[in-house]
C-alpha atoms as a PDB file:
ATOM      1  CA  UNK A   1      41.401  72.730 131.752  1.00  0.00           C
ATOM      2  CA  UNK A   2      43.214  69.850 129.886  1.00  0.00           C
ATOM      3  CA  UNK A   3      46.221  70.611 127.311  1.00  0.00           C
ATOM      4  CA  UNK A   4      45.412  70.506 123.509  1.00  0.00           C
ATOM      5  CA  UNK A   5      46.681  67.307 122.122  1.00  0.00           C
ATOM      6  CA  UNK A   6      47.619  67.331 118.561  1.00  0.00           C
ATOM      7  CA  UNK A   7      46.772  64.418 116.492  1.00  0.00           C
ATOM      8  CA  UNK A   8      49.692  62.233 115.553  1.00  0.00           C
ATOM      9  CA  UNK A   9      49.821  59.970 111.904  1.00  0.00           C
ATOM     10  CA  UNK A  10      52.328  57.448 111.956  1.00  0.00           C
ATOM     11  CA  UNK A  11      54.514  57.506 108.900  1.00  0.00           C
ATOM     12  CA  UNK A  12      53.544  61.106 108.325  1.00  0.00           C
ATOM     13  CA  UNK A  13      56.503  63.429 107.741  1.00  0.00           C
ATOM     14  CA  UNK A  14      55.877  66.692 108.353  1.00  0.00           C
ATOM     15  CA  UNK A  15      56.800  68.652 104.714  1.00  0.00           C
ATOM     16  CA  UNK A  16      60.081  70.283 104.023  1.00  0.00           C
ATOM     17  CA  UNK A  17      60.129  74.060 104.081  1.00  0.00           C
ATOM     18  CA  UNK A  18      61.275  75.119 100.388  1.00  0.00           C
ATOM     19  CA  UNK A  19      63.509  77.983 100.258  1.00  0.00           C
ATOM     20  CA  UNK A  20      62.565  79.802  97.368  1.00  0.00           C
ATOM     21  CA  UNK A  21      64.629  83.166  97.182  1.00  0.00           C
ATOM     22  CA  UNK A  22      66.862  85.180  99.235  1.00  0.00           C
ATOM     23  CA  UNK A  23      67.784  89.033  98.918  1.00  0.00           C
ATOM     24  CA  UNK A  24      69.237  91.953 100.732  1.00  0.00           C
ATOM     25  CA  UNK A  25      68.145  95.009 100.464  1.00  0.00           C
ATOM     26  CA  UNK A  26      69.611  98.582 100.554  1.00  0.00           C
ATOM     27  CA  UNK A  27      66.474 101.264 100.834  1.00  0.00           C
ATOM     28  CA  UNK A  28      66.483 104.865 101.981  1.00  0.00           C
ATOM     29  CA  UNK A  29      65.756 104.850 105.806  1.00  0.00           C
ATOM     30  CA  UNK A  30      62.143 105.235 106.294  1.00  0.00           C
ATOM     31  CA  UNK A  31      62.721 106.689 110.006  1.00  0.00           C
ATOM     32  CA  UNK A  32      64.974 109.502 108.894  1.00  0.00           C
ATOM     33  CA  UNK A  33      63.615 112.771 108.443  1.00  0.00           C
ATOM     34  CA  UNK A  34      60.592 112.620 105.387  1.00  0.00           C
ATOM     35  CA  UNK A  35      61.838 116.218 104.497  1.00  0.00           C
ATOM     36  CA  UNK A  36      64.961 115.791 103.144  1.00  0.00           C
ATOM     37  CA  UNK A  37      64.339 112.544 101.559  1.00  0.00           C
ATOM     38  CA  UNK A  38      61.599 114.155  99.225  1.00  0.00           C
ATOM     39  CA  UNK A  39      64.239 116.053  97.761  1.00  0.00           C
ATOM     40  CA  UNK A  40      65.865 113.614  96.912  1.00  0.00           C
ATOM     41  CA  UNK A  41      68.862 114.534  99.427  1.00  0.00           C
ATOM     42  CA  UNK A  42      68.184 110.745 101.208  1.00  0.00           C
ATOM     43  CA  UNK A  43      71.654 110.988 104.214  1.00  0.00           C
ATOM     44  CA  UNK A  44      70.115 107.514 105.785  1.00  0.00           C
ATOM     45  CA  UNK A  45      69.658 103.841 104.413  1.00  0.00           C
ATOM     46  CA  UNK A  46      68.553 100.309 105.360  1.00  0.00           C
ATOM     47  CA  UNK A  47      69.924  96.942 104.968  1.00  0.00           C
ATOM     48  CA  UNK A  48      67.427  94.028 105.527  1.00  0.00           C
ATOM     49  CA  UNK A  49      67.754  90.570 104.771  1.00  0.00           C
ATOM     50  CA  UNK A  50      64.783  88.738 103.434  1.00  0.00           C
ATOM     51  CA  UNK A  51      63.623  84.993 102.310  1.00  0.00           C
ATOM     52  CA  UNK A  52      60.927  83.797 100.362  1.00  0.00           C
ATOM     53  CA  UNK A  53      59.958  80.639 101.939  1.00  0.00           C
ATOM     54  CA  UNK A  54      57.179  78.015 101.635  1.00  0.00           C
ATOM     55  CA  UNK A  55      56.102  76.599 105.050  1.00  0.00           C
ATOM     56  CA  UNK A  56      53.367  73.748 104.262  1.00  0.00           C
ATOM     57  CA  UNK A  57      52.761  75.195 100.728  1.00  0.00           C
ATOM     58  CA  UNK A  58      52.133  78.798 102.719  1.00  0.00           C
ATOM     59  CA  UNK A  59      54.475  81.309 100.894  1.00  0.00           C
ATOM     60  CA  UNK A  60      55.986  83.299 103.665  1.00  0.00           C
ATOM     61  CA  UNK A  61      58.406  85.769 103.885  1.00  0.00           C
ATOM     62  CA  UNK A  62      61.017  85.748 106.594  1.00  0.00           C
ATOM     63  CA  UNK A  63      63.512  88.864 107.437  1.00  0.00           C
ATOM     64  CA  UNK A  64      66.246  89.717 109.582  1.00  0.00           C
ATOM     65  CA  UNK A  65      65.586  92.723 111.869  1.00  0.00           C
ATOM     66  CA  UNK A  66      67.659  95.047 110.041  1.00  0.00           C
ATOM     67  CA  UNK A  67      69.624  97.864 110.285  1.00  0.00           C
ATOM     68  CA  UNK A  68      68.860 101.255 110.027  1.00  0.00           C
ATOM     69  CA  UNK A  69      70.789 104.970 110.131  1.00  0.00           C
ATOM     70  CA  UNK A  70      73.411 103.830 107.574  1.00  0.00           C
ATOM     71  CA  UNK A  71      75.046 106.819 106.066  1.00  0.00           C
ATOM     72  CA  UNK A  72      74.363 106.909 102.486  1.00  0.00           C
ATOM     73  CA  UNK A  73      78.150 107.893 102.119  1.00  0.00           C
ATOM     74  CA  UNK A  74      79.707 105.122 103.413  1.00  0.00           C
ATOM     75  CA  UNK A  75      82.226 103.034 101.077  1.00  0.00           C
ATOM     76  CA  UNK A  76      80.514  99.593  99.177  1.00  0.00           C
ATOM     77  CA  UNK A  77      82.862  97.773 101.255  1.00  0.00           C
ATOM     78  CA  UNK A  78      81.133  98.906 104.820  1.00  0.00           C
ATOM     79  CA  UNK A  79      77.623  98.276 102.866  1.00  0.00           C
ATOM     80  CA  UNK A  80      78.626  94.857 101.622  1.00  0.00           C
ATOM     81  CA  UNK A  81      79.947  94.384 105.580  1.00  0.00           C
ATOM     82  CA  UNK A  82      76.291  95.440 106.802  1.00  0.00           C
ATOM     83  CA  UNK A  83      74.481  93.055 104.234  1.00  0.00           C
ATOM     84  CA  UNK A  84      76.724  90.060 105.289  1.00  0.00           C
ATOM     85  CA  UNK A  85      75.888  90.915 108.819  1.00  0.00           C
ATOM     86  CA  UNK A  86      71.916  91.137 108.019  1.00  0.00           C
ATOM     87  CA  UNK A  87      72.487  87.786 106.244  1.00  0.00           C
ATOM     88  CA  UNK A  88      74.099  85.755 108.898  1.00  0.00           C
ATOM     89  CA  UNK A  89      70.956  87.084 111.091  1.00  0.00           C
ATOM     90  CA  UNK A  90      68.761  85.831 108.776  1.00  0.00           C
ATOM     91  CA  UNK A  91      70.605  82.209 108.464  1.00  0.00           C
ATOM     92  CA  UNK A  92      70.084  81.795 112.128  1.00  0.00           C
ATOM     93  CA  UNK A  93      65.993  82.215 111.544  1.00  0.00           C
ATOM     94  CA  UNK A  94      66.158  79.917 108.984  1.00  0.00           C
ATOM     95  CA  UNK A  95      67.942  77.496 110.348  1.00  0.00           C
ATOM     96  CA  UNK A  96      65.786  77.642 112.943  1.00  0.00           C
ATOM     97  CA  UNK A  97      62.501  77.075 111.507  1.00  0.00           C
ATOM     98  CA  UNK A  98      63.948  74.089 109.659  1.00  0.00           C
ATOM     99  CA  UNK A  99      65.501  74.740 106.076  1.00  0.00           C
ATOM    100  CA  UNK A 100      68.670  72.425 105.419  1.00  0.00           C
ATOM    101  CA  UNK A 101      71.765  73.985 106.394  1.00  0.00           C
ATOM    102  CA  UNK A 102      72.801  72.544 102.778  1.00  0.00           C
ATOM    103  CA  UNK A 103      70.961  75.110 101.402  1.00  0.00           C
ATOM    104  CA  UNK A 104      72.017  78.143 102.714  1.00  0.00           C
ATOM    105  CA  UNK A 105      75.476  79.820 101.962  1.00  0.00           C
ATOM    106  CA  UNK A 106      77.735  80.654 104.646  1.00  0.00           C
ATOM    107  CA  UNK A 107      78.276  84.433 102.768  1.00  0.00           C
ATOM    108  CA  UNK A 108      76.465  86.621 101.163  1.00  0.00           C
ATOM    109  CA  UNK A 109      76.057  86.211  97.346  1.00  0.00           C
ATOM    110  CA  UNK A 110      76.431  90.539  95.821  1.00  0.00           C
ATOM    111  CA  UNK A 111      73.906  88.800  93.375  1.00  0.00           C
ATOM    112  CA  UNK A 112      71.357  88.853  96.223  1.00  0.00           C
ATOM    113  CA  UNK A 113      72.024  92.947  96.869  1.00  0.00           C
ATOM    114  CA  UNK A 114      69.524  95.259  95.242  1.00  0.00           C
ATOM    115  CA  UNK A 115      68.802  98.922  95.680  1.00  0.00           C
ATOM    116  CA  UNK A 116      65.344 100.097  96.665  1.00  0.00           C
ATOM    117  CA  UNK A 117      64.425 103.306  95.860  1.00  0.00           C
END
């Protein structure tokens, strides 16, 4: 069986992946125990970092792997620490599937930080 060959057009660029959005997110812990978290007693949260992306005009939406088991009780400061973290992770995939290093900040903007609940 031969390889696929992929057709090639000279003078055809392939298009430029559009960054369109960036967030991190804090959420209660999905894996924790459901119990307590219906009473509204949530110990455990989330950080994730996400990107909305367009990839040849195909919206996508590209995340870090997150982390999870956060104690709801720890200080901003350790939360901000997590969220920088989940960003940098993030950075690498994009980086790596070709947005412009131009466009992506080296830290984490706290404008990009929302709560989900």
């Amino acid at each position: 069986m031969s390889p696929s060959r992929r057709s090639y057009e000279p003078g055809r660029r392939r298009s430029p992946i559009e960054l369109r959005g960036i967030r991190v997110a804090l959420a209660p812990d999905p894996f924790a125990r459901p119990t307590p978290y219906r009473r509204g007693e949530c110990r455990y949260l989330y950080v994730i970092a996400e990107a909305d992306v367009a990839i040849e005009e195909i919206q996508q939406v590209l995340t870090s792997a997150g982390l999870y088991g956060i104690d709801s009780s720890a200080p901003d400061e350790t939360l901000e620490e997590f969220a920088s973290q989940e960003w940098i992770a993030l950075r690498k995939v994009l980086t790596a599937v070709g947005v412009p290093t131009a466009e992506l900040p080296l830290e984490v903007d706290r404008a990009w930080i929302e709560w989900r609940m």
